[in-house]
N, C-alpha and C. Protein backbone atom coordinates (compact mmCIF):
# COMPACT_ATOMS: atom_id res chain seq x y z
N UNK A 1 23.68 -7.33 9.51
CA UNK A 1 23.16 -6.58 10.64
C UNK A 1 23.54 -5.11 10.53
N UNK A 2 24.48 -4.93 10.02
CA UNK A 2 25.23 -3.27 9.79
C UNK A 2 24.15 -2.74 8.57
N UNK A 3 23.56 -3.06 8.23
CA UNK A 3 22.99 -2.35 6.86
C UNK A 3 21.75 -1.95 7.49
N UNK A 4 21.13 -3.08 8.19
CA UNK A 4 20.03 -2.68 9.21
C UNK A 4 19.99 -1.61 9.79
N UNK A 5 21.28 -1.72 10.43
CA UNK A 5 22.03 -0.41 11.50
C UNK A 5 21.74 0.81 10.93
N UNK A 6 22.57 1.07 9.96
CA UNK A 6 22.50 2.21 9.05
C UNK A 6 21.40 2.84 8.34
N UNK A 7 20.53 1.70 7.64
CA UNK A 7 18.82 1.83 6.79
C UNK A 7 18.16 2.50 8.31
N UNK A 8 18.34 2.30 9.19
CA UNK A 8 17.50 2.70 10.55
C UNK A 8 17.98 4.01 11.03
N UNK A 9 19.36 4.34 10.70
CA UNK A 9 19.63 5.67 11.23
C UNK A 9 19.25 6.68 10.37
N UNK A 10 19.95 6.12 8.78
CA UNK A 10 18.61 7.33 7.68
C UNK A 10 17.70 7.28 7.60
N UNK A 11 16.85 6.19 7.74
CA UNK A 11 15.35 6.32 7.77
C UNK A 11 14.50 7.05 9.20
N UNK A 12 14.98 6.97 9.94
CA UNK A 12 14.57 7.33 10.85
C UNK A 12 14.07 8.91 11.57
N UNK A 13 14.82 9.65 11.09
CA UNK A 13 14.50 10.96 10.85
C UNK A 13 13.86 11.75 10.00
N UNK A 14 13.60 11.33 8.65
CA UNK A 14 13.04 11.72 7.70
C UNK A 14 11.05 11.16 8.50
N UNK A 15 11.51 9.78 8.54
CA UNK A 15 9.84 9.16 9.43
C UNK A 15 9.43 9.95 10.19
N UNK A 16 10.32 10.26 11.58
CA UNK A 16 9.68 11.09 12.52
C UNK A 16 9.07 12.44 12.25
N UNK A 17 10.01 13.03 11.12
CA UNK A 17 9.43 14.62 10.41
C UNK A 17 8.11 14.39 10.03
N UNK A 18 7.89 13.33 9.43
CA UNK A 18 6.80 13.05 8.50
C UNK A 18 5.63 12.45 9.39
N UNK A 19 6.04 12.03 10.59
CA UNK A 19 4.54 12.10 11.33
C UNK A 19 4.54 13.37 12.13
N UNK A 20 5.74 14.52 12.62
CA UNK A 20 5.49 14.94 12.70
C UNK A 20 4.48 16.51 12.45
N UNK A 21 5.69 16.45 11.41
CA UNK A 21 4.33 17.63 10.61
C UNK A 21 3.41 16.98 9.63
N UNK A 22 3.01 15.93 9.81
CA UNK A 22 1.64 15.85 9.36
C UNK A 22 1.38 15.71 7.71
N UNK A 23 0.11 16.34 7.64
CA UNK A 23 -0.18 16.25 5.87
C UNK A 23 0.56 17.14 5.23
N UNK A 24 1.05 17.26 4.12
CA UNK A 24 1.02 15.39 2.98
C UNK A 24 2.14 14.97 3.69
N UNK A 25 3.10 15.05 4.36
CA UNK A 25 4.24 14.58 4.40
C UNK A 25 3.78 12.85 4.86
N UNK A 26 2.77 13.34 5.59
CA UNK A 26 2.45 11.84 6.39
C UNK A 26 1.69 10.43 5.21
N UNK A 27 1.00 11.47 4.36
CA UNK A 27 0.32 10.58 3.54
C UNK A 27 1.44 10.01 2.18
N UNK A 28 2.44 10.63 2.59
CA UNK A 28 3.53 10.85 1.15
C UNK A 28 4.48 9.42 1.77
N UNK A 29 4.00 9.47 3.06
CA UNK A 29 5.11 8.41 3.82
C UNK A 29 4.62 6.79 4.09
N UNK A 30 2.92 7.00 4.25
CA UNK A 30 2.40 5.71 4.09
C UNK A 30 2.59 5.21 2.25
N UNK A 31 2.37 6.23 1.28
CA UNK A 31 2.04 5.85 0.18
C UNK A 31 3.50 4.93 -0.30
N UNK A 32 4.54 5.66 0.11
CA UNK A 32 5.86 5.33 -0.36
C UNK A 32 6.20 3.52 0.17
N UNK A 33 5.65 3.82 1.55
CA UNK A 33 6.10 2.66 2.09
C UNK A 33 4.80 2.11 1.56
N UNK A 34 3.84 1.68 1.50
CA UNK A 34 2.41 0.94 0.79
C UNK A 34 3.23 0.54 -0.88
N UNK A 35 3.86 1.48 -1.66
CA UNK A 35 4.16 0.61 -2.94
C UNK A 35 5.44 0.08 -2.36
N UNK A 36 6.38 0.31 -1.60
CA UNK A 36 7.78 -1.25 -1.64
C UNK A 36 6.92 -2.18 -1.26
N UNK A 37 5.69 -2.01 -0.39
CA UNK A 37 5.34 -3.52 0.08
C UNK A 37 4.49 -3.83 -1.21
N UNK A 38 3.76 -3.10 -2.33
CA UNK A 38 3.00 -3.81 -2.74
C UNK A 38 4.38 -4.25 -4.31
N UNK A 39 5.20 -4.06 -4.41
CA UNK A 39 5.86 -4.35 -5.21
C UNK A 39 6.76 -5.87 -4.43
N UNK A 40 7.24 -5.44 -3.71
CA UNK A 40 8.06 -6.75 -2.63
C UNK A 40 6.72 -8.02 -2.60
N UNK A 41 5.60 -7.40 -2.52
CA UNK A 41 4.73 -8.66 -2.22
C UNK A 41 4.18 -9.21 -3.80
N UNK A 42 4.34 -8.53 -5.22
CA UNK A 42 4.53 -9.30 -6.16
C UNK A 42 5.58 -9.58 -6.56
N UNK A 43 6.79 -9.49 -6.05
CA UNK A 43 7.74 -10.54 -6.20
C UNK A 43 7.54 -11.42 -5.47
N UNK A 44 7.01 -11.56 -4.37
CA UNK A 44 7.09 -12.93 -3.41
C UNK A 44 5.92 -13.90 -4.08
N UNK A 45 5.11 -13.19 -4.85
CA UNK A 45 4.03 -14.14 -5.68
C UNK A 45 4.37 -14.56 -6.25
N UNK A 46 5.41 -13.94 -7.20
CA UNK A 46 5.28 -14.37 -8.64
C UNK A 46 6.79 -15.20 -8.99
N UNK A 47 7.25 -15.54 -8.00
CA UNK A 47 8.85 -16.30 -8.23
C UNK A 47 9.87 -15.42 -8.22
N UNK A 48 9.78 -13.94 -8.18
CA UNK A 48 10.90 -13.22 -8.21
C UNK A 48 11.07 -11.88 -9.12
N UNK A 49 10.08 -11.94 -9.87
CA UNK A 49 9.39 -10.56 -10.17
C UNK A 49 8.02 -10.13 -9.93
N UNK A 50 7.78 -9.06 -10.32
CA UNK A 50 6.66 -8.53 -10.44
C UNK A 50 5.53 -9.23 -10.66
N UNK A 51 5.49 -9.36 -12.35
CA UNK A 51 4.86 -9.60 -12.88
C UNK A 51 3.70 -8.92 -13.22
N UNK A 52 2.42 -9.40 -14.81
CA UNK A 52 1.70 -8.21 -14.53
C UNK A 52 0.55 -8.10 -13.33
N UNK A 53 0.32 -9.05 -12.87
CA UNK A 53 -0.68 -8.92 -11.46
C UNK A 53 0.06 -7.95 -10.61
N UNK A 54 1.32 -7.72 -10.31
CA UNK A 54 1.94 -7.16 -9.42
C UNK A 54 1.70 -5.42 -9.75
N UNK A 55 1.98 -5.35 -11.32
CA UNK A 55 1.71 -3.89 -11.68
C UNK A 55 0.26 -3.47 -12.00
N UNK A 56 -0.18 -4.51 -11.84
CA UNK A 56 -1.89 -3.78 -11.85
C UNK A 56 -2.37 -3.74 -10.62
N UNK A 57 -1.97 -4.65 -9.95
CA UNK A 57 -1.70 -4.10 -8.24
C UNK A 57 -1.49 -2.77 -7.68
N UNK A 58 -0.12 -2.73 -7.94
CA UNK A 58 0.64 -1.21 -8.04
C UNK A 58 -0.57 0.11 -8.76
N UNK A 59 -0.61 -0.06 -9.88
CA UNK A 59 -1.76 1.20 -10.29
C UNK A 59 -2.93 0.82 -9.51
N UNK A 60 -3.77 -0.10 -8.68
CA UNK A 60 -4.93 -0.02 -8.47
C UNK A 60 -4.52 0.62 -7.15
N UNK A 61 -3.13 0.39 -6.28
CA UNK A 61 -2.87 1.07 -5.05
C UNK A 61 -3.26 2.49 -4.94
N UNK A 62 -2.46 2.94 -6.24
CA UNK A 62 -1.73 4.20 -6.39
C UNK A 62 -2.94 5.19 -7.00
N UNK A 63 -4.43 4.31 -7.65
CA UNK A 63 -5.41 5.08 -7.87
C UNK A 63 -6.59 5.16 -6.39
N UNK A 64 -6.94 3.69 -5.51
CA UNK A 64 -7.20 3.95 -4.91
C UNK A 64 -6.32 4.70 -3.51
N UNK A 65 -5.63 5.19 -3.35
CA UNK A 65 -4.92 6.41 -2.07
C UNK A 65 -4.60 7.82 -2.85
N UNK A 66 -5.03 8.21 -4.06
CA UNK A 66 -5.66 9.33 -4.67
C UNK A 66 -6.77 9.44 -4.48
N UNK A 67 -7.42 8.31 -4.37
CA UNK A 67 -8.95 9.12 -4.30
C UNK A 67 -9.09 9.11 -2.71
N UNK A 68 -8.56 8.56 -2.18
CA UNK A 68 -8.42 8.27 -0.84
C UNK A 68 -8.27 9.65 -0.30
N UNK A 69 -7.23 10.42 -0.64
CA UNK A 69 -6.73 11.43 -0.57
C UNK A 69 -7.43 12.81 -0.94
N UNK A 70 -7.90 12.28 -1.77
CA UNK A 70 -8.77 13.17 -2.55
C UNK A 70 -10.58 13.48 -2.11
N UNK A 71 -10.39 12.79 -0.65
CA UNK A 71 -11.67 12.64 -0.15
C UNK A 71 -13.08 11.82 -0.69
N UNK A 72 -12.89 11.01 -1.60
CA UNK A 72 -13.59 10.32 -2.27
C UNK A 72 -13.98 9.29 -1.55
N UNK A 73 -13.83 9.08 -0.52
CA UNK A 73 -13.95 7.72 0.61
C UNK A 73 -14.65 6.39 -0.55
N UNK A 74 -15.98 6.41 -0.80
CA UNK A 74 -17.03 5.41 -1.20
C UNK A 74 -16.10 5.31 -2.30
N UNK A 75 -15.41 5.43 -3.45
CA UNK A 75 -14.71 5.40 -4.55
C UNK A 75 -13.24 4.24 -4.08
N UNK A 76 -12.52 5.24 -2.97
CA UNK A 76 -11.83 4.50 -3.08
C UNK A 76 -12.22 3.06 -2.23
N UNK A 77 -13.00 2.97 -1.23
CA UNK A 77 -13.43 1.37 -0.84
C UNK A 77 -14.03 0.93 -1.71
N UNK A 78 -14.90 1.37 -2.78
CA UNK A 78 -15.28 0.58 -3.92
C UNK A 78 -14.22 0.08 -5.04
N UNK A 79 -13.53 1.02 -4.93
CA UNK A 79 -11.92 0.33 -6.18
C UNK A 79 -11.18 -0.47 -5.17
N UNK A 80 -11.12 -0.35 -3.71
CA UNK A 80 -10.39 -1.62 -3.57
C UNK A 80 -11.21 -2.91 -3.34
N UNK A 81 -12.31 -2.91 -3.02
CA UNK A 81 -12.95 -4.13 -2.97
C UNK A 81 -13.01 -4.83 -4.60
N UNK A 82 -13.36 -3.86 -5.56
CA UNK A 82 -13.53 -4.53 -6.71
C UNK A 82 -12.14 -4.77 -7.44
N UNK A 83 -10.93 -3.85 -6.97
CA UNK A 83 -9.85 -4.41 -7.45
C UNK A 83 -9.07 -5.86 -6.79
N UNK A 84 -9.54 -5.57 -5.45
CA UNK A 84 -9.13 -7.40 -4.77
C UNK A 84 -9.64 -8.71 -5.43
N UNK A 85 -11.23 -8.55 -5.56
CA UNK A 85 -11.84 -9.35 -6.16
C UNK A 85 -11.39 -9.24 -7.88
N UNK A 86 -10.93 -8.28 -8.34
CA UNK A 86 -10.29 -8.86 -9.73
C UNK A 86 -9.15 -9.41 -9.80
N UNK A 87 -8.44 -8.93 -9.18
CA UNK A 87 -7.01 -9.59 -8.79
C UNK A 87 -7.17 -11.11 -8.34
N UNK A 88 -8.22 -11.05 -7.54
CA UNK A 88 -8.27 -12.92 -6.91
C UNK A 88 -8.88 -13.77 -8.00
N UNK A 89 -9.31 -12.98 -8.67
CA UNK A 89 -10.16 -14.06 -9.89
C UNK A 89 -9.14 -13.82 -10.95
N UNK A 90 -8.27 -12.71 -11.54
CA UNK A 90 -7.49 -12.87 -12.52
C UNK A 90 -6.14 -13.91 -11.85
N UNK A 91 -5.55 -13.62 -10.11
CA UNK A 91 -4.40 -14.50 -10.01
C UNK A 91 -5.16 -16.20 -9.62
N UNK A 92 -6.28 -16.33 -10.00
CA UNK A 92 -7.03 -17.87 -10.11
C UNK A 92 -7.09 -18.02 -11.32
N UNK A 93 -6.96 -17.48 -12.13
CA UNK A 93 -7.16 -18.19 -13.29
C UNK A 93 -5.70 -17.96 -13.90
N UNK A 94 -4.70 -17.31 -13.94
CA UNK A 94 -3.75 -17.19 -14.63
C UNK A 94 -2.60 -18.26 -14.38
N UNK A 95 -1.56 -18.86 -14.58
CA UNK A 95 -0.38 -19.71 -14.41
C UNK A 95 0.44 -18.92 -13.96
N UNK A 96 1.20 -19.32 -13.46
CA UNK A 96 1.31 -20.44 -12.08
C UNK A 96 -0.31 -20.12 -11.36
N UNK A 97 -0.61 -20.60 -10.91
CA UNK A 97 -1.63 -20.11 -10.03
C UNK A 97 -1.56 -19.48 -8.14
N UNK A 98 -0.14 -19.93 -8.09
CA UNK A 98 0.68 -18.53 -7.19
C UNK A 98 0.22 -17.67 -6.86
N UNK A 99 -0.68 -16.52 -8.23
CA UNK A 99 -0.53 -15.28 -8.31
C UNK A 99 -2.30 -15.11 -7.90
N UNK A 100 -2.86 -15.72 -7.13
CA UNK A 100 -4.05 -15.52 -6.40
C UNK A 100 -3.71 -14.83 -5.46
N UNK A 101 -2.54 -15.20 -4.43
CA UNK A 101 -2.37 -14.29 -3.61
C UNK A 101 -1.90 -12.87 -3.52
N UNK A 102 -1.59 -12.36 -5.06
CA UNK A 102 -1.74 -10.72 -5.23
C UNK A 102 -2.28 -10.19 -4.84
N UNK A 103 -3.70 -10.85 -5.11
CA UNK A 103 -4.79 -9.89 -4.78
C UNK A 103 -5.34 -9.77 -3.36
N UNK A 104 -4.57 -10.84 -2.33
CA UNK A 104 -5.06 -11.00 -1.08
C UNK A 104 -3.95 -9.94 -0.60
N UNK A 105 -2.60 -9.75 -1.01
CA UNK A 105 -1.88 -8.88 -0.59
C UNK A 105 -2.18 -7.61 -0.75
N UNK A 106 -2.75 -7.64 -2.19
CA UNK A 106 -2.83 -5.79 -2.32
C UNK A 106 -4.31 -5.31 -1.54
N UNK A 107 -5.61 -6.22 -0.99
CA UNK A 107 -6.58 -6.14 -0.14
C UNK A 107 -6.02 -5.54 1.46
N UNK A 108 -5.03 -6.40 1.89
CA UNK A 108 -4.38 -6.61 3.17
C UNK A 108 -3.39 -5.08 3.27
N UNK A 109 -2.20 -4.78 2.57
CA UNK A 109 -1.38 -3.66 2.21
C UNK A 109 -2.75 -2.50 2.12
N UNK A 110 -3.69 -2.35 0.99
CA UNK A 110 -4.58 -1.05 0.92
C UNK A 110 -4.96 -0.69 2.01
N UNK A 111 -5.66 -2.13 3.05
CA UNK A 111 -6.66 -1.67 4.19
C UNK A 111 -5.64 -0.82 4.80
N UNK A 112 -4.35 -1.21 5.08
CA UNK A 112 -3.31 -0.83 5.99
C UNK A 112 -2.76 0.50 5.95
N UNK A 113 -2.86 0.76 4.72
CA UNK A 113 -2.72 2.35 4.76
C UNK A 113 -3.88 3.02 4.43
N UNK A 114 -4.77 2.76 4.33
CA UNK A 114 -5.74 3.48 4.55
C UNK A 114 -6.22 3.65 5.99
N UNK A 115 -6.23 2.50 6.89
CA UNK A 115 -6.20 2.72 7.97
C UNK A 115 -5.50 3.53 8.91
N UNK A 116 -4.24 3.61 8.57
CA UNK A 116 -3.02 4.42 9.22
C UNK A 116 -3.32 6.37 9.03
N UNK A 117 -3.48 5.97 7.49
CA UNK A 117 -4.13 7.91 7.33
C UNK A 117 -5.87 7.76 7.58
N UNK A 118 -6.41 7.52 7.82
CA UNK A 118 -7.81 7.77 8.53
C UNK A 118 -7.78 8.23 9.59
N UNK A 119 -6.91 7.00 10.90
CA UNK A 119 -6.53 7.16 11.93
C UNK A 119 -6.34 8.88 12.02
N UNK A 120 -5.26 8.37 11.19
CA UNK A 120 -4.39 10.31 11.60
C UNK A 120 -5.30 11.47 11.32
N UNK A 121 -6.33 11.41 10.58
CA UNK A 121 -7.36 12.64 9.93
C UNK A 121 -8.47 12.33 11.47
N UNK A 122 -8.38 11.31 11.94
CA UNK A 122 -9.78 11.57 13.41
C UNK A 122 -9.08 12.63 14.17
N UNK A 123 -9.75 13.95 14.81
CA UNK A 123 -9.42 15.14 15.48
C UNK A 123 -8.86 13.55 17.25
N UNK A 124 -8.20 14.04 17.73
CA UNK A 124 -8.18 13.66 18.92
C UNK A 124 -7.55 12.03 18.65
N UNK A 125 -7.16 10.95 17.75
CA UNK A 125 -6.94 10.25 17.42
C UNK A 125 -5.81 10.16 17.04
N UNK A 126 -5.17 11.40 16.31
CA UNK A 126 -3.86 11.58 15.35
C UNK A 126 -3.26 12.65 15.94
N UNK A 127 -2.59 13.36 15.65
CA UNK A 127 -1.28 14.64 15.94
C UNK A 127 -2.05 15.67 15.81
N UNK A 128 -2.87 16.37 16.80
CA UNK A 128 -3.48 17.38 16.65
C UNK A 128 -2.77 18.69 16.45
C-alpha cells in the first residue's frame, strides 16, 4: 500500500502539469501511459513476457499516435483497424493461442488514447 502512496505523490504532479499546459505535454502523457499498458497487456497474453505480438503491438501503437498526431486522422484509423485485424488473425494462428487477445488489447488501449487526445483538440470540450 506504501508504494501506491508514494507512485501517487510523484506521479501526480508531473499529470496535472501535463493536462495542464496542454500540447505535447498532454499527448506525451497519453502516449507514455498507452505503451506501459500496451506492453503490461502483452505480458498478460503471453505468460509473462512480451513476446513478438506484444512488440508489433507496441510499433503499430507508436506508428499509429504519430500519425495521429501528425493530423493524418484516415491513416491512423486505417492502421489501427488493419493492425487489430492482423494481430487477431496472427494471435489465432500462432501458439499458445493466448496471443489472440493482443490484438483485442492493442484495438481497446489505441481507441483509448486516441479518444482522450481528440477529446482534448474539440475547442470547448478540452482546456481551452
Amino acid at each position: 500500500m506504501i508504494i501506491r502512496i508514494i507512485s501517487s505523490v510523484v506521479l501526480i504532479p508531473p499529470t496535472l502539469a501535463a493536462i495542464w499546459y496542454g500540447s505535447p505535454y498532454f499527448e506525451a502523457l497519453i502516449v507514455l501511459g498507452g505503451i506501459i499498458c500496451v506492453l503490461e497487456w502483452g505480458r498478460l497474453t503471453n505468460g509473462g513476457s512480451v513476446g513478438t505480438l506484444g512488440y508489433t503491438s507496441l510499433f503499430l501503437f507508436l506508428v499509429t499516435m504519430g500519425l495521429f498526431s501528425a493530423q493524418y486522422y484516415p491513416y491512423a484509423g486505417g492502421l489501427l483497424a488493419a493492425g487489430t485485424a492482423g494481430l487477431l488473425i496472427l494471435g489465432a494462428l500462432s501458439k499458445p493461442r493466448g496471443n489472440f487477445w493482443t490484438g483485442a488489447g492493442f484495438a481497446y488501449i489505441g481507441l483509448a488514447c486516441l479518444a482522450l487526445i481528440a477529446i482534448r483538440q474539440v475547442p470547448g470540450s478540452g482546456r481551452d
